[in-house]
PDB file of N, CA and C in Angstrom:
ATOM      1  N   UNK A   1     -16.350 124.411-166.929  1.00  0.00           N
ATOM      2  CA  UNK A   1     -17.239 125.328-166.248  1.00  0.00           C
ATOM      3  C   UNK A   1     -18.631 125.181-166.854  1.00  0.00           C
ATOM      4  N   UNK A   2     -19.252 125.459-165.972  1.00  0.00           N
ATOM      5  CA  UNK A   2     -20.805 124.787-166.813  1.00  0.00           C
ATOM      6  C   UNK A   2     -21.990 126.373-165.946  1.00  0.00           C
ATOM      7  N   UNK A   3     -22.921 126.783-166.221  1.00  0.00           N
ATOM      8  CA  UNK A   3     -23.692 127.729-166.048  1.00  0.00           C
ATOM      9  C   UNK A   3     -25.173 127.056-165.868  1.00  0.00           C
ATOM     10  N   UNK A   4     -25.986 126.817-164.931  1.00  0.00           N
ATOM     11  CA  UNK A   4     -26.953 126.650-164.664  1.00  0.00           C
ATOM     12  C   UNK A   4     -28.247 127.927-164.795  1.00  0.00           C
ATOM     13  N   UNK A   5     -29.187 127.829-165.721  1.00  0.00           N
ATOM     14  CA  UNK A   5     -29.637 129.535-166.033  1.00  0.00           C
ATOM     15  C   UNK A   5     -31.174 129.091-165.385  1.00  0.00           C
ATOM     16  N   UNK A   6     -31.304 129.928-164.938  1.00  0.00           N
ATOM     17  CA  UNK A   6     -33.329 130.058-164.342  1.00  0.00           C
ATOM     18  C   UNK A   6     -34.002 131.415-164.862  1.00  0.00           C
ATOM     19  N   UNK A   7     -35.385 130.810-165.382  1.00  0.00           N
ATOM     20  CA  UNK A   7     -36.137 132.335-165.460  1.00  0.00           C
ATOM     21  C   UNK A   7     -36.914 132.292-164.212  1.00  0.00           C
ATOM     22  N   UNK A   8     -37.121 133.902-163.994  1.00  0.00           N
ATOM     23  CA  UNK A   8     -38.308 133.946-163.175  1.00  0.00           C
ATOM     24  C   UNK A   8     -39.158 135.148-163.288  1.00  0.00           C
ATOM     25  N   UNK A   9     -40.406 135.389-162.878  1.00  0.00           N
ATOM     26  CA  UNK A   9     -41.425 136.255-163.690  1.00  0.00           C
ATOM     27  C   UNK A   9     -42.004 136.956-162.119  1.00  0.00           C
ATOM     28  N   UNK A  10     -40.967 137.556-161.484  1.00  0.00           N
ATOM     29  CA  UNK A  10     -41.700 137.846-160.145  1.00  0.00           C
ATOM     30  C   UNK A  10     -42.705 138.774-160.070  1.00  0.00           C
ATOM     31  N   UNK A  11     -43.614 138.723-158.555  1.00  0.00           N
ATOM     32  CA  UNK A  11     -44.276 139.225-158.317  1.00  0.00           C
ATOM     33  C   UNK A  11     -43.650 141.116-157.990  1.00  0.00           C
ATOM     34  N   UNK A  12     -44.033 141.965-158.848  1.00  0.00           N
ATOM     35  CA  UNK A  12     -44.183 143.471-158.578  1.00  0.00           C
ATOM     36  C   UNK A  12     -43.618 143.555-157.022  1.00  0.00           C
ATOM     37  N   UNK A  13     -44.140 143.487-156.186  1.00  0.00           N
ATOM     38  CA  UNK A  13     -44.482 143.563-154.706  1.00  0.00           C
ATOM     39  C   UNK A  13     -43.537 142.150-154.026  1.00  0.00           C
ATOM     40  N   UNK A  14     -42.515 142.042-154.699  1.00  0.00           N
ATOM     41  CA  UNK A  14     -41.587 141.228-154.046  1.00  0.00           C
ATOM     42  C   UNK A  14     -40.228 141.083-154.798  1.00  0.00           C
ATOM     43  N   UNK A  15     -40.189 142.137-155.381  1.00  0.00           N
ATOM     44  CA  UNK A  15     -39.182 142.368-156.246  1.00  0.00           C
ATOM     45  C   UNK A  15     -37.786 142.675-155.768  1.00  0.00           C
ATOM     46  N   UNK A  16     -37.538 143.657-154.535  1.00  0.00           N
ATOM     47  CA  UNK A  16     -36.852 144.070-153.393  1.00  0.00           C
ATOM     48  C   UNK A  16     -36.297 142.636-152.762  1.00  0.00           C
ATOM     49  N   UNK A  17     -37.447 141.932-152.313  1.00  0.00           N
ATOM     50  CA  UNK A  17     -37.009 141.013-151.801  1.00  0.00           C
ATOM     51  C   UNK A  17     -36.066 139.831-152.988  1.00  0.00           C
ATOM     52  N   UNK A  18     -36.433 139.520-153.850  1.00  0.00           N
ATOM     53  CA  UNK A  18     -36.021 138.837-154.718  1.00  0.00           C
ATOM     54  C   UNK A  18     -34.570 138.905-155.099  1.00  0.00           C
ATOM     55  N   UNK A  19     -34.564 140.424-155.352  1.00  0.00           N
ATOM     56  CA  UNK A  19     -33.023 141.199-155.843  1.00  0.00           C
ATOM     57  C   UNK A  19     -31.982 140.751-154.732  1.00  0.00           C
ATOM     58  N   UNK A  20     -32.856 141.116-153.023  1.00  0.00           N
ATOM     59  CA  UNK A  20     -31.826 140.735-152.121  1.00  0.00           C
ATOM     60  C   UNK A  20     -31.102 139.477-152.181  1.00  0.00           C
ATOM     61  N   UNK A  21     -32.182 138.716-152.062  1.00  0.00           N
ATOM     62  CA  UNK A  21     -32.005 137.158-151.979  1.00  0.00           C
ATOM     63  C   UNK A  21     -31.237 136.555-152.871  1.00  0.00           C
ATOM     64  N   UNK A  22     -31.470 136.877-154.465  1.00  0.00           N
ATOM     65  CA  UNK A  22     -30.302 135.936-155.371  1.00  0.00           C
ATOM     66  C   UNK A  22     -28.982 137.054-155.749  1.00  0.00           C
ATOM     67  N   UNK A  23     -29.548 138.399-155.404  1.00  0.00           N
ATOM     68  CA  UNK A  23     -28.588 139.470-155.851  1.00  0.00           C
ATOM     69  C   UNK A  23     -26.937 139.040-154.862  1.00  0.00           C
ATOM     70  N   UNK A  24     -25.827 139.712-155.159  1.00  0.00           N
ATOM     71  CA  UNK A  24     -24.831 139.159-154.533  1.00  0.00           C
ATOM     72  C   UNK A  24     -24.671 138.892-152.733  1.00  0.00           C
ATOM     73  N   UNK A  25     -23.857 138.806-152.485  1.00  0.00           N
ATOM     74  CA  UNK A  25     -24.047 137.633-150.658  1.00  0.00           C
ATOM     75  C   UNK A  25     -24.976 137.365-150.574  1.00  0.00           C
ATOM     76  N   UNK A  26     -26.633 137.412-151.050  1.00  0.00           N
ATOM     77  CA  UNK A  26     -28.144 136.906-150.827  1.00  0.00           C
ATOM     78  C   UNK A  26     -27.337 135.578-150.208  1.00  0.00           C
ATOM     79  N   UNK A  27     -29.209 135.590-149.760  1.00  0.00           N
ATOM     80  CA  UNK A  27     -29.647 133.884-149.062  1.00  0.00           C
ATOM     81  C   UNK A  27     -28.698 132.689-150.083  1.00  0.00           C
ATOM     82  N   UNK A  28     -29.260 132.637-151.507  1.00  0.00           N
ATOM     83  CA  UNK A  28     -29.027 132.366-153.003  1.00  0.00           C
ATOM     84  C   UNK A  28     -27.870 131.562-152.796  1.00  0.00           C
ATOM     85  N   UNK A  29     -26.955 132.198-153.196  1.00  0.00           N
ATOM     86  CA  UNK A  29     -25.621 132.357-153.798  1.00  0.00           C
ATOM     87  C   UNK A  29     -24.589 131.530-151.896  1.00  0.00           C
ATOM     88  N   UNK A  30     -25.120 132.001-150.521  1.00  0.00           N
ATOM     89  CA  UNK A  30     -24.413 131.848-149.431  1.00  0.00           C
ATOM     90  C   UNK A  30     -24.743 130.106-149.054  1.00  0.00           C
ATOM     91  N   UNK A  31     -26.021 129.805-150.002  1.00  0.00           N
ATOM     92  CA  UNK A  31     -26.562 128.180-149.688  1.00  0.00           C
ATOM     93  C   UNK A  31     -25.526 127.678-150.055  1.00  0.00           C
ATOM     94  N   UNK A  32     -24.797 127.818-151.483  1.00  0.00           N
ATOM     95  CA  UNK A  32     -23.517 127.134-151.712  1.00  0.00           C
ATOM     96  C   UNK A  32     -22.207 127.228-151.436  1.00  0.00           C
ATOM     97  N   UNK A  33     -21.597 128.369-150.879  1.00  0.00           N
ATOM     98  CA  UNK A  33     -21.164 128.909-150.807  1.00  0.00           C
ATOM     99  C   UNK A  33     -19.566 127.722-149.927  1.00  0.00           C
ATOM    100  N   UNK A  34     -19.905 126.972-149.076  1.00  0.00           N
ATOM    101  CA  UNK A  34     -18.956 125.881-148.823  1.00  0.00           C
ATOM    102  C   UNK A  34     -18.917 124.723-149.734  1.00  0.00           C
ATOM    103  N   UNK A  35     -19.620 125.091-150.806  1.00  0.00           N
ATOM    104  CA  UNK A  35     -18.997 123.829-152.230  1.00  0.00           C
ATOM    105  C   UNK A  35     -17.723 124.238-152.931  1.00  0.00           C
ATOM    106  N   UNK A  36     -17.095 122.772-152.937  1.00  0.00           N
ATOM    107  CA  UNK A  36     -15.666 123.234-153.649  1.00  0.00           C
ATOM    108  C   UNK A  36     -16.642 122.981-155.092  1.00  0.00           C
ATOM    109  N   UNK A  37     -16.345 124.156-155.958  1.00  0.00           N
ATOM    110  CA  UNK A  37     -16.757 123.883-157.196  1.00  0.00           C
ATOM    111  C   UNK A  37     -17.361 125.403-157.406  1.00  0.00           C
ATOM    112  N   UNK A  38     -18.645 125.502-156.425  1.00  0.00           N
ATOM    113  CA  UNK A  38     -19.347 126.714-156.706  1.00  0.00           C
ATOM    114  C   UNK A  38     -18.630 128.273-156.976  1.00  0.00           C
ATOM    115  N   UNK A  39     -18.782 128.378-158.115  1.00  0.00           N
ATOM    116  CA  UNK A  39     -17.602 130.143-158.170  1.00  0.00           C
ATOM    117  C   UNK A  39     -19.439 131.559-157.926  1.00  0.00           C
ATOM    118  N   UNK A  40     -20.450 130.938-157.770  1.00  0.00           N
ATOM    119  CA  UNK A  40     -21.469 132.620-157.177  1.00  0.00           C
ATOM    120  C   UNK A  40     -22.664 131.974-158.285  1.00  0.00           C
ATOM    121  N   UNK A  41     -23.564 133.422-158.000  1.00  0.00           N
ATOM    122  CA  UNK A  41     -24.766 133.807-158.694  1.00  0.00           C
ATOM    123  C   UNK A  41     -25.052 134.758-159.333  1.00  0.00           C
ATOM    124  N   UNK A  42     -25.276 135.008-161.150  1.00  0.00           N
ATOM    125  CA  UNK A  42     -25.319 136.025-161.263  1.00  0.00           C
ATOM    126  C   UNK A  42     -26.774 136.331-161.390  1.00  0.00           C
ATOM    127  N   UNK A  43     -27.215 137.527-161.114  1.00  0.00           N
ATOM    128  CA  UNK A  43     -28.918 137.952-161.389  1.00  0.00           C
ATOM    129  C   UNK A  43     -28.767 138.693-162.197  1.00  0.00           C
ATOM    130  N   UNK A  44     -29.407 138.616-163.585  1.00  0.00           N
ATOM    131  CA  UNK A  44     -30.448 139.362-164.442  1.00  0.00           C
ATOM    132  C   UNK A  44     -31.416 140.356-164.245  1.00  0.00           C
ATOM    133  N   UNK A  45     -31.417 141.204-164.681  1.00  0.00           N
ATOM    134  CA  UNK A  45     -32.883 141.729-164.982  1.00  0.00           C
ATOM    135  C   UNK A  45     -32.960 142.305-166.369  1.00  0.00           C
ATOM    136  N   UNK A  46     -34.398 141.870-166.860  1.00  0.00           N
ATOM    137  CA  UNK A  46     -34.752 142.440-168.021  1.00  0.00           C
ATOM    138  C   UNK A  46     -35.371 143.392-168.423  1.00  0.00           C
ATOM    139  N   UNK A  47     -34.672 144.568-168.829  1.00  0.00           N
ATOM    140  CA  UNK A  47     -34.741 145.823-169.383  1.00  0.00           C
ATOM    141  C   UNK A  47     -35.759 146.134-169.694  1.00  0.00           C
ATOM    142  N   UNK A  48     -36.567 145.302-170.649  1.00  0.00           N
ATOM    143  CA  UNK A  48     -37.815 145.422-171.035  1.00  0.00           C
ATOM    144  C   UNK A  48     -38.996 145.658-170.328  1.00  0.00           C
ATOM    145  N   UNK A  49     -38.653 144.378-169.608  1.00  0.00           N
ATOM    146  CA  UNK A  49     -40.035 143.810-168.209  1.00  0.00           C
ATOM    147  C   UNK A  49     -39.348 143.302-167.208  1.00  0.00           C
ATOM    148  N   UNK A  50     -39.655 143.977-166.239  1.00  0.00           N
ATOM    149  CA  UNK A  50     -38.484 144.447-164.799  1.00  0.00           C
ATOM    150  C   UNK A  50     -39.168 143.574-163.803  1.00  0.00           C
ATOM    151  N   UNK A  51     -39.853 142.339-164.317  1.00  0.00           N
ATOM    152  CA  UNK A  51     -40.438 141.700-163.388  1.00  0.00           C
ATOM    153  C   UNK A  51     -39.568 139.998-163.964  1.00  0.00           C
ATOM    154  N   UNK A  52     -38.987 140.068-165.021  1.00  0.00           N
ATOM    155  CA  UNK A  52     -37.941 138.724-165.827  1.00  0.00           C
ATOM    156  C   UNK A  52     -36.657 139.064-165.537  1.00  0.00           C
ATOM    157  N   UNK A  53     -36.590 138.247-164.634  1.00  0.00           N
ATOM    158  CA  UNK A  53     -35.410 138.049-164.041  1.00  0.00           C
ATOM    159  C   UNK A  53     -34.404 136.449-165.101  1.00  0.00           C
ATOM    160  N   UNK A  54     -33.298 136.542-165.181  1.00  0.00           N
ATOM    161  CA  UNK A  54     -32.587 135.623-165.311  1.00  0.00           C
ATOM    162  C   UNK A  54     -31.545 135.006-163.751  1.00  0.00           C
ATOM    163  N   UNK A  55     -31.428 133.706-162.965  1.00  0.00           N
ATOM    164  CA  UNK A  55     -30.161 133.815-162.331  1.00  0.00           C
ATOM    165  C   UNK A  55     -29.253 132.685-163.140  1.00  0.00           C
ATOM    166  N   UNK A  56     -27.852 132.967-162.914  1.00  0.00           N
ATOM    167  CA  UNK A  56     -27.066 131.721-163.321  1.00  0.00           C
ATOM    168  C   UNK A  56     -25.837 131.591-162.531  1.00  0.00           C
ATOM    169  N   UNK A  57     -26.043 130.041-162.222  1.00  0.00           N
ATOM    170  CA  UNK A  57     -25.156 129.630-161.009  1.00  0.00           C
ATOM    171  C   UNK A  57     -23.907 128.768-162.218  1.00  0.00           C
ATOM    172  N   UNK A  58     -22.918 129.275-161.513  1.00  0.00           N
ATOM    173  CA  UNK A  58     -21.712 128.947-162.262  1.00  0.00           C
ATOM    174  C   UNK A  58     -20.888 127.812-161.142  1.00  0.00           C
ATOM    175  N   UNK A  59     -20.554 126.952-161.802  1.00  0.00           N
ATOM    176  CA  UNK A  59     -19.861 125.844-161.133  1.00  0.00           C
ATOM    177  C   UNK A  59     -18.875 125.424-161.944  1.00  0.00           C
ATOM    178  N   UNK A  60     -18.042 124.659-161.725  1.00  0.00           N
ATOM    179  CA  UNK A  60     -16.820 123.872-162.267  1.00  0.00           C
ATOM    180  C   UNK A  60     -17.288 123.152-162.947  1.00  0.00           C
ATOM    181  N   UNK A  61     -18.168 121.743-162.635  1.00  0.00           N
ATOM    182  CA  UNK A  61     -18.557 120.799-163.190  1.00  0.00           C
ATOM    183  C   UNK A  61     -20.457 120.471-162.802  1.00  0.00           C
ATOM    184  N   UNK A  62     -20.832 119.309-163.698  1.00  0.00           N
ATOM    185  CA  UNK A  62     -22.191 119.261-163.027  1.00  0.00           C
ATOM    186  C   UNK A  62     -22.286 117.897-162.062  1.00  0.00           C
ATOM    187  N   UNK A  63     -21.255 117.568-162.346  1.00  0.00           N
ATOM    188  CA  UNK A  63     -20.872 116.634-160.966  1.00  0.00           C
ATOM    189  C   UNK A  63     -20.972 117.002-159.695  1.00  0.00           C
ATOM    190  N   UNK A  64     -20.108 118.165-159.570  1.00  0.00           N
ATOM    191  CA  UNK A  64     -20.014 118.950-158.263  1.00  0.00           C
ATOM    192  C   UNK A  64     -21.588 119.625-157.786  1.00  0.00           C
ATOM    193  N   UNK A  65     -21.891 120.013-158.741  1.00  0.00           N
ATOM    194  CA  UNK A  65     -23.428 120.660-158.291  1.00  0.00           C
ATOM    195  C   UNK A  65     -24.495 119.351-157.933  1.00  0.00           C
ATOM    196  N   UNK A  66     -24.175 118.402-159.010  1.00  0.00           N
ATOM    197  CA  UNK A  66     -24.989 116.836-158.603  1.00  0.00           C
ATOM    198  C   UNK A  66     -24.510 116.157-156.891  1.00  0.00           C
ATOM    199  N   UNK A  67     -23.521 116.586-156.802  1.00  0.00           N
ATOM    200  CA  UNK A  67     -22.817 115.824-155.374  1.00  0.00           C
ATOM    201  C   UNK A  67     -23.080 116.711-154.498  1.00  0.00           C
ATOM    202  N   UNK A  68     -23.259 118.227-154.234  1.00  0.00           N
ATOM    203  CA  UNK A  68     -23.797 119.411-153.465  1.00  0.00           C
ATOM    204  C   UNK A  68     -25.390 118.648-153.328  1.00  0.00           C
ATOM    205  N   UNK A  69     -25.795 118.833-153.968  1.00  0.00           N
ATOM    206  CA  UNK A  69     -27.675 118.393-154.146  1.00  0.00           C
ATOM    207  C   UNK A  69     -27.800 117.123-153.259  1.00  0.00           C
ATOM    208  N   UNK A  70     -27.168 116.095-154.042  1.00  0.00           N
ATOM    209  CA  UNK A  70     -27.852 115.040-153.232  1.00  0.00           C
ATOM    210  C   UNK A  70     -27.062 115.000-151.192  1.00  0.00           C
ATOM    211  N   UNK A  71     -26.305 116.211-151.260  1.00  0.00           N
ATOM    212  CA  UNK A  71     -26.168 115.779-149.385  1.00  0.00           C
ATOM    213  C   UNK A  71     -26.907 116.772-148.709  1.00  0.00           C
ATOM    214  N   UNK A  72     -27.643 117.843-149.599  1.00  0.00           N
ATOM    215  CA  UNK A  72     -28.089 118.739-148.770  1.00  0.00           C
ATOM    216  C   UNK A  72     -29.718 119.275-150.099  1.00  0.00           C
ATOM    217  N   UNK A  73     -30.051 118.322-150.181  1.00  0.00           N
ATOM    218  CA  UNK A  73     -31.015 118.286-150.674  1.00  0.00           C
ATOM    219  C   UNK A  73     -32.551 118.976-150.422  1.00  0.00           C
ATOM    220  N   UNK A  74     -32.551 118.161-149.159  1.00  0.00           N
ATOM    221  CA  UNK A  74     -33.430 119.449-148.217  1.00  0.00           C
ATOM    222  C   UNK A  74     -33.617 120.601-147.981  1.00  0.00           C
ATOM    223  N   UNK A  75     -32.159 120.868-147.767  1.00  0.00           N
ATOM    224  CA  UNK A  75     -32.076 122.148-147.220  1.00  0.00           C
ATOM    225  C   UNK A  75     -32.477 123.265-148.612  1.00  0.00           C
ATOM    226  N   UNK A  76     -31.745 122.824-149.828  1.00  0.00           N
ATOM    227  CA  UNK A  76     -32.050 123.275-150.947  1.00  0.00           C
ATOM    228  C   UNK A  76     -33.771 123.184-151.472  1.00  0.00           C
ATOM    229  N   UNK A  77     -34.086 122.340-151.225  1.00  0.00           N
ATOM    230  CA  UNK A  77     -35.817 122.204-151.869  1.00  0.00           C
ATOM    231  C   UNK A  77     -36.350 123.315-150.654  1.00  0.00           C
ATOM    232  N   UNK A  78     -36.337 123.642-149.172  1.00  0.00           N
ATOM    233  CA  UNK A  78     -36.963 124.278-148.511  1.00  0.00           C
ATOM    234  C   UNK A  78     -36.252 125.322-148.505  1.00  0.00           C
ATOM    235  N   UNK A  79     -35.703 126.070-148.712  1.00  0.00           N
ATOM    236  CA  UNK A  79     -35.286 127.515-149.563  1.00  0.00           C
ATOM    237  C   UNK A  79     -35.796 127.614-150.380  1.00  0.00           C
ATOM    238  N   UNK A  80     -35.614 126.692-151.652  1.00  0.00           N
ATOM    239  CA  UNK A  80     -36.685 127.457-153.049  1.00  0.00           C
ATOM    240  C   UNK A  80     -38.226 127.529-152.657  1.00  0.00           C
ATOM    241  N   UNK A  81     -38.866 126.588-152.182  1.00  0.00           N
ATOM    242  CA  UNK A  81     -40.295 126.544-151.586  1.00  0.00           C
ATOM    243  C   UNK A  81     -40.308 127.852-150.737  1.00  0.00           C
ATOM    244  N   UNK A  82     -39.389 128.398-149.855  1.00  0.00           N
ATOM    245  CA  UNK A  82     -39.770 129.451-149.509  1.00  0.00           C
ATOM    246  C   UNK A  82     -39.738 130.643-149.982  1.00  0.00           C
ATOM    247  N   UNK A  83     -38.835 130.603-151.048  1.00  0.00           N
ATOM    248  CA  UNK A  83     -39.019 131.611-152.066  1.00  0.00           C
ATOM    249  C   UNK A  83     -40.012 131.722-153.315  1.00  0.00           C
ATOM    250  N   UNK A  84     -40.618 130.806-153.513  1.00  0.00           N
ATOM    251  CA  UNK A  84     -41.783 130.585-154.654  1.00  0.00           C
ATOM    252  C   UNK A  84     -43.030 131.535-154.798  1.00  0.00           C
ATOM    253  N   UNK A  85     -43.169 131.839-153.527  1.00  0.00           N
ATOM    254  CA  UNK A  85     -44.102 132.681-153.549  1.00  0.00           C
ATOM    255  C   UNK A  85     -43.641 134.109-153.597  1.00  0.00           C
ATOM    256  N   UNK A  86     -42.640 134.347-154.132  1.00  0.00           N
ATOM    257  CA  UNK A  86     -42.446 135.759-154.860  1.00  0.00           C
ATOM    258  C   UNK A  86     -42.569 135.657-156.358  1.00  0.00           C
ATOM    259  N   UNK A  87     -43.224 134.302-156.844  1.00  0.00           N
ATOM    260  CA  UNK A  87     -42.743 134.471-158.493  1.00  0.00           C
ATOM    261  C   UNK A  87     -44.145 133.986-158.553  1.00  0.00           C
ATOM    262  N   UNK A  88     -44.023 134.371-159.965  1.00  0.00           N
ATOM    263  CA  UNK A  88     -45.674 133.998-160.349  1.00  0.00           C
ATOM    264  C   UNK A  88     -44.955 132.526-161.938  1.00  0.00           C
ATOM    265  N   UNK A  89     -43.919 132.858-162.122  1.00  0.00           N
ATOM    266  CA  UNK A  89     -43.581 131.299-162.933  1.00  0.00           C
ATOM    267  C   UNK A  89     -41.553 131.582-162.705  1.00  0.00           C
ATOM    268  N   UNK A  90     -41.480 129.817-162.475  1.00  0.00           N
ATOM    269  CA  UNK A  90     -40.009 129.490-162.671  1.00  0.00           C
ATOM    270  C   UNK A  90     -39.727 128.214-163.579  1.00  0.00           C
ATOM    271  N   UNK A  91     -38.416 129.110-164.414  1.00  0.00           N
ATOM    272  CA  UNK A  91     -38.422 127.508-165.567  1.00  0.00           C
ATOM    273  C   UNK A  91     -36.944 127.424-165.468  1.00  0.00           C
ATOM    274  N   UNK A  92     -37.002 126.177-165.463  1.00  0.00           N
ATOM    275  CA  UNK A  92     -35.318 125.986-165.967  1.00  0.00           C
ATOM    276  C   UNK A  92     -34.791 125.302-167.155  1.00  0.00           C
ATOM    277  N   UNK A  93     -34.345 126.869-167.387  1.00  0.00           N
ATOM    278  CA  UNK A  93     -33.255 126.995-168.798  1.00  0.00           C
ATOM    279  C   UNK A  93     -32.345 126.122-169.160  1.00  0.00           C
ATOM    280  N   UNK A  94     -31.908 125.443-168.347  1.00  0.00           N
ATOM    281  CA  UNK A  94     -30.699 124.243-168.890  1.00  0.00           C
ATOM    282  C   UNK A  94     -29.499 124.533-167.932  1.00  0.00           C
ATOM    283  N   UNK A  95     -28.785 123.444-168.066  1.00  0.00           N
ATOM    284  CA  UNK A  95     -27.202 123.688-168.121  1.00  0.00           C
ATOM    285  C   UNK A  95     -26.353 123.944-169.254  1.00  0.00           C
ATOM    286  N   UNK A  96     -25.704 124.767-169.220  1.00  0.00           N
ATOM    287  CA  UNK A  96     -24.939 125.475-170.401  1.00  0.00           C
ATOM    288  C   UNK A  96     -23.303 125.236-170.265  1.00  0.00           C
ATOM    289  N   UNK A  97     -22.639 124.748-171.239  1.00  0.00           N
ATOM    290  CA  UNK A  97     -21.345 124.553-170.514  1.00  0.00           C
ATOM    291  C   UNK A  97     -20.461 125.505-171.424  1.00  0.00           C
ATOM    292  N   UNK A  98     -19.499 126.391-170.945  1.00  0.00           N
ATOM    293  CA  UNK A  98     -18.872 127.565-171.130  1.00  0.00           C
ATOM    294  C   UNK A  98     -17.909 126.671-172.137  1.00  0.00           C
ATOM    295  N   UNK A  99     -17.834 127.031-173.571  1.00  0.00           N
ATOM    296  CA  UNK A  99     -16.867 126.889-174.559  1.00  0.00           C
ATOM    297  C   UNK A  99     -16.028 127.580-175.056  1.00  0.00           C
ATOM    298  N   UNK A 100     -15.731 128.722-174.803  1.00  0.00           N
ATOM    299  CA  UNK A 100     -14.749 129.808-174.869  1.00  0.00           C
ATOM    300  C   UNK A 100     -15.142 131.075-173.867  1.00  0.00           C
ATOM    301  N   UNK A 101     -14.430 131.985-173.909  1.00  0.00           N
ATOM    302  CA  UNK A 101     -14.936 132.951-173.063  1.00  0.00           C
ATOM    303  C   UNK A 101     -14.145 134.175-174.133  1.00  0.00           C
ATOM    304  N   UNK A 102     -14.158 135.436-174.123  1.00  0.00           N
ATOM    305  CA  UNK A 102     -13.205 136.409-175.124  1.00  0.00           C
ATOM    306  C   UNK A 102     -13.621 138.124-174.801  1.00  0.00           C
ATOM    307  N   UNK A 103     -12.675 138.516-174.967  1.00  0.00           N
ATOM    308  CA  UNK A 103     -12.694 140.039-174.937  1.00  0.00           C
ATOM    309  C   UNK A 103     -12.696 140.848-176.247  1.00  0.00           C
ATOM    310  N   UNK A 104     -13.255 141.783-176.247  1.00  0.00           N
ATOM    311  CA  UNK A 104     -13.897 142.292-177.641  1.00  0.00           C
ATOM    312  C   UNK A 104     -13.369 143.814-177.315  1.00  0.00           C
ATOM    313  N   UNK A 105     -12.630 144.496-177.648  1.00  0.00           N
ATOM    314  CA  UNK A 105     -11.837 145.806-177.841  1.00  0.00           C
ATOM    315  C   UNK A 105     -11.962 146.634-178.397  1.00  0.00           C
ATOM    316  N   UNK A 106     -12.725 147.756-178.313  1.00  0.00           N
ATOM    317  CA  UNK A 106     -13.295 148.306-179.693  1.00  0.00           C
ATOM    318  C   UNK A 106     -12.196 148.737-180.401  1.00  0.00           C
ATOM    319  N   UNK A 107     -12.357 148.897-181.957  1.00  0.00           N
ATOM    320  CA  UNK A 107     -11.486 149.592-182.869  1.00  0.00           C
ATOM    321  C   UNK A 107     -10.671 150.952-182.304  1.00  0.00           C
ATOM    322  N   UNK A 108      -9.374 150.819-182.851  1.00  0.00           N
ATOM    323  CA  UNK A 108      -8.048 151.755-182.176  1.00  0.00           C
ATOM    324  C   UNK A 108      -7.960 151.408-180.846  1.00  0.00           C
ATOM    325  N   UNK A 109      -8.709 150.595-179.721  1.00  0.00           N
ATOM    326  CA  UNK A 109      -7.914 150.558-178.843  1.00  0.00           C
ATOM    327  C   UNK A 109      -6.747 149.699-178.611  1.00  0.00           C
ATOM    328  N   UNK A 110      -5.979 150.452-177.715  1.00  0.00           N
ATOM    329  CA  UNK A 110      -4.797 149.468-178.015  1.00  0.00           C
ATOM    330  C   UNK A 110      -4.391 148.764-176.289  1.00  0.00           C
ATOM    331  N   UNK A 111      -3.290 147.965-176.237  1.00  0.00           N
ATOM    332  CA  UNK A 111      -3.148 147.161-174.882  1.00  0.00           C
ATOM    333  C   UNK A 111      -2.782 148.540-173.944  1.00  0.00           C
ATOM    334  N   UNK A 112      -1.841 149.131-174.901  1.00  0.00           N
ATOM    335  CA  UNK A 112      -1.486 150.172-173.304  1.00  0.00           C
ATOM    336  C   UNK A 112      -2.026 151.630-173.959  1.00  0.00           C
ATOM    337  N   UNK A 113      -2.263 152.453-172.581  1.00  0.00           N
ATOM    338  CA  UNK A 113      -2.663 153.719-172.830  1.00  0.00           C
ATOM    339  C   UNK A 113      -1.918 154.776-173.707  1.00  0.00           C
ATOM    340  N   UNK A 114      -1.990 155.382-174.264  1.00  0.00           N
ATOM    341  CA  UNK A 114      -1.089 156.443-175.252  1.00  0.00           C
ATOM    342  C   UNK A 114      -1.331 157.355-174.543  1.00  0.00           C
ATOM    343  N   UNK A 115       0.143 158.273-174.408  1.00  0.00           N
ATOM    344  CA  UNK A 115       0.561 159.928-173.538  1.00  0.00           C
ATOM    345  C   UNK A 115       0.022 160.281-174.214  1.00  0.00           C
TER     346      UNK A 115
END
């Protein structure tokens, strides 16, 4: 499983729109949505400054996201171009590939509920 991460620094006054678009069923997340591989999109926002957004597209492999791209390439570059002008900067963070995953339980809890 590998995580594809983006920042973005949107515009105040397109923020609504932004949330729609990569937030869940958005435009975003439905472009891939017939890739075997693609499991969604998650969106960020930062607590701090409500205009830094994080998204991260989760896939199986970066093969699969490399083989998505190059057949529908287009269609992908003229979606982001039409979304650009809600951000005032976009960078990309990397691909990240998932090395464990784990659940963290706080102290005394236990697997099953106590009467």
């Amino acid at each position: 499983m590998v995580e594809i991460i983006w920042e973005f620094v949107v515009r105040e006054e397109c923020r609504g729109q932004f949330e729609l678009t990569y937030g869940p069923g958005g435009a975003w997340s439905k472009l891939f949505s017939d890739s075997p591989g693609f499991h969604g999109t998650t969106l960020l926002r930062d607590e701090n400054d409500p205009r830094c957004y994080l998204t991260i597209d989760i896939w199986d492999s970066v093969d699969q996201r490399e083989q998505w791209l190059s057949e529908r390439k287009d269609e992908y570059t003229e979606m982001d171009a039409a979304f650009a002008e809600w951000t005032e900067s976009e960078k990309d963070l990397g691909t990240f590939r998932v090395l464990a995953e784990g659940t963290v339980r706080p102290r005394g809890a236990s697997r099953r509920s106590r009467r």
